[in-house]
C-alpha atoms as a PDB file:
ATOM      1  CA  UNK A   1     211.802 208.433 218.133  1.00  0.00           C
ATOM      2  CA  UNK A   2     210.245 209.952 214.816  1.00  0.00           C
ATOM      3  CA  UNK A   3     212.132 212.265 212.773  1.00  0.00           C
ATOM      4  CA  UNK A   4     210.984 216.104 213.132  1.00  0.00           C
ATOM      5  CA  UNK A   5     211.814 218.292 210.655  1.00  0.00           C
ATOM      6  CA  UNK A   6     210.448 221.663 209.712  1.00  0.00           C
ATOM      7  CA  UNK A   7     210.349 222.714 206.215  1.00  0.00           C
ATOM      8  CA  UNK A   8     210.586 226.012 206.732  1.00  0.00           C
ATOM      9  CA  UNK A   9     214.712 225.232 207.212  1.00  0.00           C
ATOM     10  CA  UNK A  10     214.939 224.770 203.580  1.00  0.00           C
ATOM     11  CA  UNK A  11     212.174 227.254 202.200  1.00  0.00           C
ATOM     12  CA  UNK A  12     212.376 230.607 203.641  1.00  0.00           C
ATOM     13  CA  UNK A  13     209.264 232.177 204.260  1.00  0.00           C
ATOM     14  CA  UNK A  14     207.923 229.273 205.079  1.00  0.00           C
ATOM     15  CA  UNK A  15     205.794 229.122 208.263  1.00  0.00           C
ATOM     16  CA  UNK A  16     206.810 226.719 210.912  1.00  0.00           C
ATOM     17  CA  UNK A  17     203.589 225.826 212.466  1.00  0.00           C
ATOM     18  CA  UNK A  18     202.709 224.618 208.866  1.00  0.00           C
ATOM     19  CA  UNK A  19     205.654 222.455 207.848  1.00  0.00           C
ATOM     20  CA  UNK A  20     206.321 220.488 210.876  1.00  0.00           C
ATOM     21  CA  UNK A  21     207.064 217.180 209.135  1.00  0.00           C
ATOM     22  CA  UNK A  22     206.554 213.696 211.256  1.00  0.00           C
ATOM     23  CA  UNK A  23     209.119 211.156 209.562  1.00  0.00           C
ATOM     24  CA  UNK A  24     208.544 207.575 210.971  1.00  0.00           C
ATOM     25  CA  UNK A  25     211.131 206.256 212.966  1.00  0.00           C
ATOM     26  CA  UNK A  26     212.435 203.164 210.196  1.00  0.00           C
ATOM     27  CA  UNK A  27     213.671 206.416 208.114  1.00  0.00           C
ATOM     28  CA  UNK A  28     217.485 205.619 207.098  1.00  0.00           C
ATOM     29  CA  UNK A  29     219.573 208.523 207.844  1.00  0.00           C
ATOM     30  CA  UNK A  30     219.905 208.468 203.877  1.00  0.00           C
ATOM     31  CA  UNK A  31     216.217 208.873 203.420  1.00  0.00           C
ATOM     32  CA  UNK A  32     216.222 211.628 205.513  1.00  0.00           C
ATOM     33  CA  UNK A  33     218.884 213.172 203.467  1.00  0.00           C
ATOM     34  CA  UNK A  34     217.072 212.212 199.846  1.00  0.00           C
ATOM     35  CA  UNK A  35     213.581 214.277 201.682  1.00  0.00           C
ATOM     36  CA  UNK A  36     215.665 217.392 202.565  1.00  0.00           C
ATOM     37  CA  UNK A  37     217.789 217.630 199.294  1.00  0.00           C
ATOM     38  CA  UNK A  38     213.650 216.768 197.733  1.00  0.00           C
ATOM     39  CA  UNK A  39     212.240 219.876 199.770  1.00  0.00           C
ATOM     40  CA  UNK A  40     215.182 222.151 199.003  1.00  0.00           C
ATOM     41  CA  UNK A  41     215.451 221.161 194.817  1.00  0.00           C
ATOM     42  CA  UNK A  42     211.588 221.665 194.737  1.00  0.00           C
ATOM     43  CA  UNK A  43     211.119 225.017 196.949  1.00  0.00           C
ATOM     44  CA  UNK A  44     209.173 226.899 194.564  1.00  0.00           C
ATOM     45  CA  UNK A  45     206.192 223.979 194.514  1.00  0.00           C
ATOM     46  CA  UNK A  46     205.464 225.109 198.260  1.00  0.00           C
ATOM     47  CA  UNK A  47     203.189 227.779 199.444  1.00  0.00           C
ATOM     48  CA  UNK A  48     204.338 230.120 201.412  1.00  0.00           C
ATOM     49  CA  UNK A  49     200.416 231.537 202.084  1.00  0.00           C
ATOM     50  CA  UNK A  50     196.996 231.352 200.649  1.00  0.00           C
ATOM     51  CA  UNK A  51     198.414 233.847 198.205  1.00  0.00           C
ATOM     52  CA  UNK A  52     201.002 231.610 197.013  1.00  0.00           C
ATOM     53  CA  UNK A  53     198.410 229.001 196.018  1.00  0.00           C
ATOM     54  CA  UNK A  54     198.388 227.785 192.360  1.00  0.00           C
ATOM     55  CA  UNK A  55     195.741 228.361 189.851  1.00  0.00           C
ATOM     56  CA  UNK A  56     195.164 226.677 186.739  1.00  0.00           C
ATOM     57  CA  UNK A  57     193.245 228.855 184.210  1.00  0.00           C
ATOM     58  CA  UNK A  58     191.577 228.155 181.642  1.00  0.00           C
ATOM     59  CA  UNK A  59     190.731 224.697 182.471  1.00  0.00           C
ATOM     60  CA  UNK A  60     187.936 223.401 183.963  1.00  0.00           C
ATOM     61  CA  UNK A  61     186.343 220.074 185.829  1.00  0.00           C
ATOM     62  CA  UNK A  62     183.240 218.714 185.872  1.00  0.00           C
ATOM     63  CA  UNK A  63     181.156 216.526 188.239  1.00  0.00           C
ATOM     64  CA  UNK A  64     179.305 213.506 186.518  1.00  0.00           C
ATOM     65  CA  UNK A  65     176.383 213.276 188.184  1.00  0.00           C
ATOM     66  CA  UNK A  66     174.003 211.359 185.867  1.00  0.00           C
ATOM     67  CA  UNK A  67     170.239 212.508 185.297  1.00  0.00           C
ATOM     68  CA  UNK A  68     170.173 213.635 188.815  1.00  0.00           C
ATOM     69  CA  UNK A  69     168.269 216.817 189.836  1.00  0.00           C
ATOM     70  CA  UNK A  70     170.481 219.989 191.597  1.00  0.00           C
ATOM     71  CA  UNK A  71     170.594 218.979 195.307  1.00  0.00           C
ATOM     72  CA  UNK A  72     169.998 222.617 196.879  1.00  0.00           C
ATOM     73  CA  UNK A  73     170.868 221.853 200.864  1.00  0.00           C
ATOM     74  CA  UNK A  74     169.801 224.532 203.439  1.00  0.00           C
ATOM     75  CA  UNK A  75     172.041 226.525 205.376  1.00  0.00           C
ATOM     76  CA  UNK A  76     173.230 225.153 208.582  1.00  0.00           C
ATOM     77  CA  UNK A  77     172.677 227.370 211.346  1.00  0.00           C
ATOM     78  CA  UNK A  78     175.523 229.532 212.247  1.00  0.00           C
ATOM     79  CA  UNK A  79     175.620 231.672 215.641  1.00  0.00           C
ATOM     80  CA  UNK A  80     174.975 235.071 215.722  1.00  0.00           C
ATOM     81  CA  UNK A  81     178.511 234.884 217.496  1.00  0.00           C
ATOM     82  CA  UNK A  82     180.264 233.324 214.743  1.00  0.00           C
ATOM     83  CA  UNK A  83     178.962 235.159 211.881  1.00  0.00           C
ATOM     84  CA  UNK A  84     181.333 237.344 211.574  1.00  0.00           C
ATOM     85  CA  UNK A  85     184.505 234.755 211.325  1.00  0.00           C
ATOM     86  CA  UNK A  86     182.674 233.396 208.389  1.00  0.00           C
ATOM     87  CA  UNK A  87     181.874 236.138 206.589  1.00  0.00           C
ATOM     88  CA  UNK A  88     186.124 236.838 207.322  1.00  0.00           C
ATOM     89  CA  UNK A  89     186.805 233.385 205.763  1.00  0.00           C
ATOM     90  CA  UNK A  90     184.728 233.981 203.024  1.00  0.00           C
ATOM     91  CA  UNK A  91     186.141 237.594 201.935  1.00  0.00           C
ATOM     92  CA  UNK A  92     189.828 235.994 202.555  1.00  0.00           C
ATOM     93  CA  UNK A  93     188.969 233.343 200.066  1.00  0.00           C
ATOM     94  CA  UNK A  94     187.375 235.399 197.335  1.00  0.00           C
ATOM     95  CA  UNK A  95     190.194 237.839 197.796  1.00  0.00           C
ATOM     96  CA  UNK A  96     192.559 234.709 196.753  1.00  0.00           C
ATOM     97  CA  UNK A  97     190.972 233.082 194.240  1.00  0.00           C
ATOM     98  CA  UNK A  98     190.316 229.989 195.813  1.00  0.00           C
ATOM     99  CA  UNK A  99     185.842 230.686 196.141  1.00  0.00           C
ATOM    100  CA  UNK A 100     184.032 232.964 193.730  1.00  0.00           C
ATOM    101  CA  UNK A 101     180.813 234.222 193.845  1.00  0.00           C
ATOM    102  CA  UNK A 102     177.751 232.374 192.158  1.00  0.00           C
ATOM    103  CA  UNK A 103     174.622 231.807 191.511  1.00  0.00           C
ATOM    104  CA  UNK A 104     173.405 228.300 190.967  1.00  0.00           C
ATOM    105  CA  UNK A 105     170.828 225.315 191.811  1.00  0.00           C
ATOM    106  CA  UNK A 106     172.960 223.822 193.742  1.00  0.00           C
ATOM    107  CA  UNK A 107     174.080 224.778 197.271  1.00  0.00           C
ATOM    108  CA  UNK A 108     175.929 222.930 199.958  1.00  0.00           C
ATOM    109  CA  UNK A 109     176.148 223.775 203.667  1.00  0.00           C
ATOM    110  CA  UNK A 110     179.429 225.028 205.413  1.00  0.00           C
ATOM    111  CA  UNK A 111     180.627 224.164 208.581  1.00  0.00           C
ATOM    112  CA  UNK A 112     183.012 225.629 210.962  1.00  0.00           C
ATOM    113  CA  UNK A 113     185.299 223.766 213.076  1.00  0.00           C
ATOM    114  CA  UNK A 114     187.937 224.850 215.422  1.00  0.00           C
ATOM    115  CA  UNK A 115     191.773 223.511 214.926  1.00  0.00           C
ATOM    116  CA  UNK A 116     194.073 222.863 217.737  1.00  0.00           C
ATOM    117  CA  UNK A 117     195.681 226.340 217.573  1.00  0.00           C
ATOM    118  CA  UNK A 118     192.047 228.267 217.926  1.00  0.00           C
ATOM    119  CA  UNK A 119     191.501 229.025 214.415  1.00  0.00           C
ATOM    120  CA  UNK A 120     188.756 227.909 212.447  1.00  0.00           C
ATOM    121  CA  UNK A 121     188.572 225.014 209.370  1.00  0.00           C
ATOM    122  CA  UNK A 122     186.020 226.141 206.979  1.00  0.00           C
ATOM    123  CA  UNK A 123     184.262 223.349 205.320  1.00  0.00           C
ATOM    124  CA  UNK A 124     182.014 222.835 202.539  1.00  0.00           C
ATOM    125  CA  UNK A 125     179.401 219.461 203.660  1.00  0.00           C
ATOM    126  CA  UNK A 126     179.673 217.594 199.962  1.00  0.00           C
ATOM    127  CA  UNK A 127     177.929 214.488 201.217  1.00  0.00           C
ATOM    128  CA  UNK A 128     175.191 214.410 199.401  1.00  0.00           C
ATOM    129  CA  UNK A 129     177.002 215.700 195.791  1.00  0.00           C
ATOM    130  CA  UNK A 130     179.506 213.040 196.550  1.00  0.00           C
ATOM    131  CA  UNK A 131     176.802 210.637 196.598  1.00  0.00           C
ATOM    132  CA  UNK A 132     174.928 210.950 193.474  1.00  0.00           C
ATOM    133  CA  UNK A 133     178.574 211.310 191.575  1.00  0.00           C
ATOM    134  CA  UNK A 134     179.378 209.166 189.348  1.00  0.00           C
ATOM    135  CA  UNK A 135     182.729 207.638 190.594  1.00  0.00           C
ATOM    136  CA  UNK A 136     185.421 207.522 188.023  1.00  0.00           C
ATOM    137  CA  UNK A 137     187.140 204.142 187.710  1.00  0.00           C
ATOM    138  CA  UNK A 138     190.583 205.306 186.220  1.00  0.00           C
ATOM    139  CA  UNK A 139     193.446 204.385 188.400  1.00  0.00           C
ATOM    140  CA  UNK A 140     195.522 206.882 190.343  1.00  0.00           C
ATOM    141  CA  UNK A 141     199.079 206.519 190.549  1.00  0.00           C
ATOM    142  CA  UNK A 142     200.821 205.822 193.958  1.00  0.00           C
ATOM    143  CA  UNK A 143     202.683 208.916 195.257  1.00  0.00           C
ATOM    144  CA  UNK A 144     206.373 207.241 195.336  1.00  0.00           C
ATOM    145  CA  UNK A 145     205.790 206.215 191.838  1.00  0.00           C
ATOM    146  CA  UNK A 146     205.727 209.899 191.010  1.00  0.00           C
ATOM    147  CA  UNK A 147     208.228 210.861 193.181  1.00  0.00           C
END
């Protein structure tokens, strides 16, 4: 049987239905020990809500992608019905940094899809950025090396 463990039992404030951690079953009961003492020594990395999400400023990234033109993508049709959970989503994520407004050539669609608990998963449909971008060849490290 896999290992459970929920975060939130070393970071207060955590919430549980976030943290649940599945730890295969091959986990050494000093594995388990070297995760919790990991969780608990790094506390502060975690976020306890979209308002404890990290911002880098003054920095800023940049999509290689070539001599291509802006790829302006239509809106996808959202119901009447759902209109007003995006327009929630959107105000939530302005209010927190994470989406700003703009005005620009290019424009990707969003799509809505419902999680397991009811809520909603707002994404942004990159496929067609993703495919004129120039892929970058530099090697990333492997997480356990970091760790």
């Amino acid at each position: 049987m896999p290992y459970h463990m929920l975060v939130s039992e070393y970071i207060e404030g955590l919430p549980n239905h976030e943290t649940n951690l599945g730890l295969g079953e091959e986990l050494l009961p000093q594995q388990l020990n070297d995760v919790k003492q990991f969780i608990a020594e790094f506390a502060d990395i975690f976020a306890k809500d979209a308002t404890d999400l990290g911002q880098i400023e003054g920095c800023s990234h940049d999509i290689d992608v070539g001599t291509n033109h802006p790829i302006r993508q239509a809106p996808r049709c959202i119901p009447p019905a759902r209109r007003g959970e995006v327009d929630k989503l959107e105000a939530e994520m302005e209010q927190h940094g994470i989406i700003e407004p703009t005005k620009s050539l290019w424009a990707s669609p969003i799509v809505l899809v419902k999680k397991k608990d009811g809520s909603t998963r707002f994404y942004i449909d990159y496929c067609q950025l993703n495919d004129i971008t120039k892929k970058d060849s530099h090697p990333l490290p492997k997480v356990d090396e970091l760790i």
